[in-house]
Protein backbone atom coordinates (compact mmCIF):
# COMPACT_ATOMS: atom_id res chain seq x y z
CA UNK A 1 72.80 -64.89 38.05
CA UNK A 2 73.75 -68.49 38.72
CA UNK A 3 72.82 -70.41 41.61
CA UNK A 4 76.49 -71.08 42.26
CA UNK A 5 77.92 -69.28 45.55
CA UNK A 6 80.89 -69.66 44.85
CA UNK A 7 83.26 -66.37 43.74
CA UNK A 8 85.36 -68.54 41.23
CA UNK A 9 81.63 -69.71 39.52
CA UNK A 10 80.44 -66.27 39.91
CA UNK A 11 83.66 -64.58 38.55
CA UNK A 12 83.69 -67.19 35.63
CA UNK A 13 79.82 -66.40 34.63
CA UNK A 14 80.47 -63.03 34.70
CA UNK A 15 83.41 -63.04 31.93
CA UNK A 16 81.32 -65.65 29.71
CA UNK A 17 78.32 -63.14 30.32
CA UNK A 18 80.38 -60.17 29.22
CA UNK A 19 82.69 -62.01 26.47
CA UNK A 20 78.80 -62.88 25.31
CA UNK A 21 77.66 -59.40 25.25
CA UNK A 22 80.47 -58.17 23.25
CA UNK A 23 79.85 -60.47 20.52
CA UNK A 24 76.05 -59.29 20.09
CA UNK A 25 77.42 -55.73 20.07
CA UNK A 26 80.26 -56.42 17.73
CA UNK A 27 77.55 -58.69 15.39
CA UNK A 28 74.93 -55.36 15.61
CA UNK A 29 77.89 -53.34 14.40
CA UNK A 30 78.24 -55.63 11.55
CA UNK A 31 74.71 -55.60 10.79
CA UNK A 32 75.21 -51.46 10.63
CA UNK A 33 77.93 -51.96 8.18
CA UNK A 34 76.39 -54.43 6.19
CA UNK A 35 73.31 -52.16 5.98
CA UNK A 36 75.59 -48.81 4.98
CA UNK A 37 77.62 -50.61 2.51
CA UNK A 38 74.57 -52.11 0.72
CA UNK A 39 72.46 -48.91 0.73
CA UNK A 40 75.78 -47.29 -0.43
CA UNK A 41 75.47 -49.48 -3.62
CA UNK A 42 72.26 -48.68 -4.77
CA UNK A 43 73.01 -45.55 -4.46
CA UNK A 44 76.20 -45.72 -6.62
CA UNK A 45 74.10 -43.57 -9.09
CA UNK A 46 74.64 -40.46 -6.05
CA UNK A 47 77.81 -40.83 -6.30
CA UNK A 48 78.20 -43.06 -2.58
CA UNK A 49 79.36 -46.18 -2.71
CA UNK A 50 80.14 -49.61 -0.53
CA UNK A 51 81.96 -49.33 2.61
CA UNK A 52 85.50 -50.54 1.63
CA UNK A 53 86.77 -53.34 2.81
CA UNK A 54 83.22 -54.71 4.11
CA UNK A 55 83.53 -58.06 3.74
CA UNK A 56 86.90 -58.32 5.57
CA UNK A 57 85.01 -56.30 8.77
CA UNK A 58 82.78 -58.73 8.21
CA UNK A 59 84.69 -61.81 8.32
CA UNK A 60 86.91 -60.36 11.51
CA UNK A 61 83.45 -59.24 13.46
CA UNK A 62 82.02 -62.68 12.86
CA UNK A 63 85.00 -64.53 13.85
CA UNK A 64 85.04 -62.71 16.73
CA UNK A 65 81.24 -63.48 17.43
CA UNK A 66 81.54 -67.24 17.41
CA UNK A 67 84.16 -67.57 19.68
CA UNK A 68 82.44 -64.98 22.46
CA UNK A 69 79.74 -67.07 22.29
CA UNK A 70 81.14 -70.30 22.60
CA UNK A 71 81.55 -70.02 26.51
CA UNK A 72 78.29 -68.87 27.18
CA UNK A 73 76.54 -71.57 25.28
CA UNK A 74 78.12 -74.17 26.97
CA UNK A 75 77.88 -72.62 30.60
CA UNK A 76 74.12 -72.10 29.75
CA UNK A 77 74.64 -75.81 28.48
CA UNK A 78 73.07 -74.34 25.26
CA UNK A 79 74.60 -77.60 23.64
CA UNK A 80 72.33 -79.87 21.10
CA UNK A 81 71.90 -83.13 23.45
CA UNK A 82 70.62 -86.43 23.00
CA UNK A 83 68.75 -87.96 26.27
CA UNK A 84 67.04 -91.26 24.70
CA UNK A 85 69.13 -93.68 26.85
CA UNK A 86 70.52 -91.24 29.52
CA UNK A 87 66.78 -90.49 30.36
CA UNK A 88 66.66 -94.09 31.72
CA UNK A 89 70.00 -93.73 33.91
CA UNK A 90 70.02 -92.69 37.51
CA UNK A 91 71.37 -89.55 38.58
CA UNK A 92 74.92 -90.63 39.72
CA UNK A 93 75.38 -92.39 36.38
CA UNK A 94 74.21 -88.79 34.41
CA UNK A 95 76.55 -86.94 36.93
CA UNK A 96 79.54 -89.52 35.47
CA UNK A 97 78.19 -88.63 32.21
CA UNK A 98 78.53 -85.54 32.36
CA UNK A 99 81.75 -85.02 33.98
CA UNK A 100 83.26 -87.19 30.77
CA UNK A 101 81.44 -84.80 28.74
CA UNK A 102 82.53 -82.00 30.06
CA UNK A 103 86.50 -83.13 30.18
CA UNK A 104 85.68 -84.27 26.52
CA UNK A 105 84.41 -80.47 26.20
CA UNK A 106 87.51 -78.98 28.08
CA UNK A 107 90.09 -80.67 25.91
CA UNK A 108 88.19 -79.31 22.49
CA UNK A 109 88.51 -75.88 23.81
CA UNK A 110 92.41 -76.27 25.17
CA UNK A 111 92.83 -77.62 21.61
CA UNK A 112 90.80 -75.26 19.60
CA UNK A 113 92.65 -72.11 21.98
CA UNK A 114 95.90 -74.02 21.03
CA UNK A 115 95.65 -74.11 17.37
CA UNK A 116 94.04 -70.85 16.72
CA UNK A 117 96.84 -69.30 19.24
CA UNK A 118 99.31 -70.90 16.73
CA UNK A 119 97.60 -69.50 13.50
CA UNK A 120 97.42 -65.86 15.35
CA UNK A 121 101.39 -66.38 15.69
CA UNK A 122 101.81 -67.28 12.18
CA UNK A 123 100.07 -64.83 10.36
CA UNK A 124 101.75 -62.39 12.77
CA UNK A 125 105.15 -63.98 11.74
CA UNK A 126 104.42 -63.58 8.26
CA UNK A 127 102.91 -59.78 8.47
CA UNK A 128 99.76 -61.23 6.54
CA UNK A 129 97.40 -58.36 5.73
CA UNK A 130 93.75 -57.84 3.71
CA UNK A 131 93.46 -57.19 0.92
CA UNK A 132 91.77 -53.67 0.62
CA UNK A 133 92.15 -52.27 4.05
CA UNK A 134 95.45 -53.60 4.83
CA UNK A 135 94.11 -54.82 8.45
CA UNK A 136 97.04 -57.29 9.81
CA UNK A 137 95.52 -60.62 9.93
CA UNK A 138 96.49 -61.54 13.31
CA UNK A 139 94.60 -58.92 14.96
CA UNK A 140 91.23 -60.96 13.63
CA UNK A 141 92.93 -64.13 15.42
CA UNK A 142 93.71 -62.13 18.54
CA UNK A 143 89.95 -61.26 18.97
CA UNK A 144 88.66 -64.89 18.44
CA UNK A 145 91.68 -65.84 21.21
CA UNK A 146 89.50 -63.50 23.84
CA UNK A 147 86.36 -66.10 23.28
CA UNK A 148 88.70 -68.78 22.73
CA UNK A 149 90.47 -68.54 26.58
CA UNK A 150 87.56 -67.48 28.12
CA UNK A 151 85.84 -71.01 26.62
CA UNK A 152 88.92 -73.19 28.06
CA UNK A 153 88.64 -70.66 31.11
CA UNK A 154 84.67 -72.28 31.45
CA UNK A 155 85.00 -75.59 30.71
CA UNK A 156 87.77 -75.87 33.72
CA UNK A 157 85.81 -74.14 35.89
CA UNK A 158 82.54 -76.88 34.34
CA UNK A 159 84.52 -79.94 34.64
CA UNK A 160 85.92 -79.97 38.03
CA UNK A 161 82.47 -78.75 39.27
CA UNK A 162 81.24 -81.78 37.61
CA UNK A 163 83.47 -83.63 38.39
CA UNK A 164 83.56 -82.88 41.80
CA UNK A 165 79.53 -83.73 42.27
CA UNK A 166 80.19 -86.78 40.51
CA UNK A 167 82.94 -87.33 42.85
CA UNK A 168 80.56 -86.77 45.73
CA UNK A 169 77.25 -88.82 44.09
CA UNK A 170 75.47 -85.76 43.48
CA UNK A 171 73.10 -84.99 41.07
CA UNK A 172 74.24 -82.73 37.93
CA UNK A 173 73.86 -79.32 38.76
CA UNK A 174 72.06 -79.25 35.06
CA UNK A 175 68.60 -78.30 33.71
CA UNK A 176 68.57 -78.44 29.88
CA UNK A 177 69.61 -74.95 28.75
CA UNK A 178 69.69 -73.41 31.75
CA UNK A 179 72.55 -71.46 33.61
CA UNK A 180 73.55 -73.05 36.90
């Protein structure tokens, strides 16, 4: 658990903790499939077969997967960072820092949400299916919007906790890939 108190920062932990976990289970179902499908064709010779319409589970489940994991790697601040010259700064200049970074972070994810929102409404609009299974496209998009909101829902709740110790000359509440 983090060591916020606070019931907005635990409530928002707990959805990017969850939204997480159902991205490693939907990625171990995949894994399943892939397994099936691929003992299913070398054993074509049995008369079994691939799992139809694999690769389109595949592409949905994985789509899914990056976008539940997107909030939890940047609440655990899971992020590839660069600390040559901030390593030299004080810690109200690193709390500036990384309240720009994390607006910077928060307008990515309202923009990313935004644009795959409007994608979701087009291939919805236009009744865009697979190929073999027939699976409605949007329904993919509509997944990757769960990860997609809760990752604008966390980089709010980031940046005006940032922002706010920034604000108030506190240090960041940040260890390098660490929840906090």
């Amino acid at each position: 658990m983090p060591t916020q108190v606070s019931t907005v920062g635990k409530l928002v932990y707990s959805l990017a903790r969850y939204v997480a976990l159902a991205g490693g289970a939907v990625l171990v179902v995949i894994v399943g499939l892939v397994v099936v499908s691929v003992i299913g064709r070398s054993l074509i010779w049995a008369g079994l077969g691939p799992v139809t319409g694999d690769y389109e589970l595949v592409e949905a489940g994985v789509g899914f997967a990056v976008f539940a994991f997107l909030p939890w790697a940047h609440l655990a601040r899971g992020h590839a960072i660069v600390t040559i010259f901030t390593d030299f700064l004080g810690p109200r200049a690193n709390a500036w820092i990384l309240a720009v970074t994390d607006i910077l972070m928060l307008a990515a994810a309202v923009f990313i949400a935004w644009r795959l929102g409007l994608g979701m409404l087009d291939k919805y609009n236009y009744r865009e299916t697979t190929l073999l299974l027939r699976m409605p496209l949007w329904w993919g998009y509509a997944a990757g919007m769960v990860g997609a909101v809760t990752f604008v829902i966390v980089t709010l709740h980031l940046a005006v906790r940032s922002l706010a110790d920034a604000i108030a000359g506190r240090a960041p509440q940040v260890t390098h890939g660490a929840v906090h």
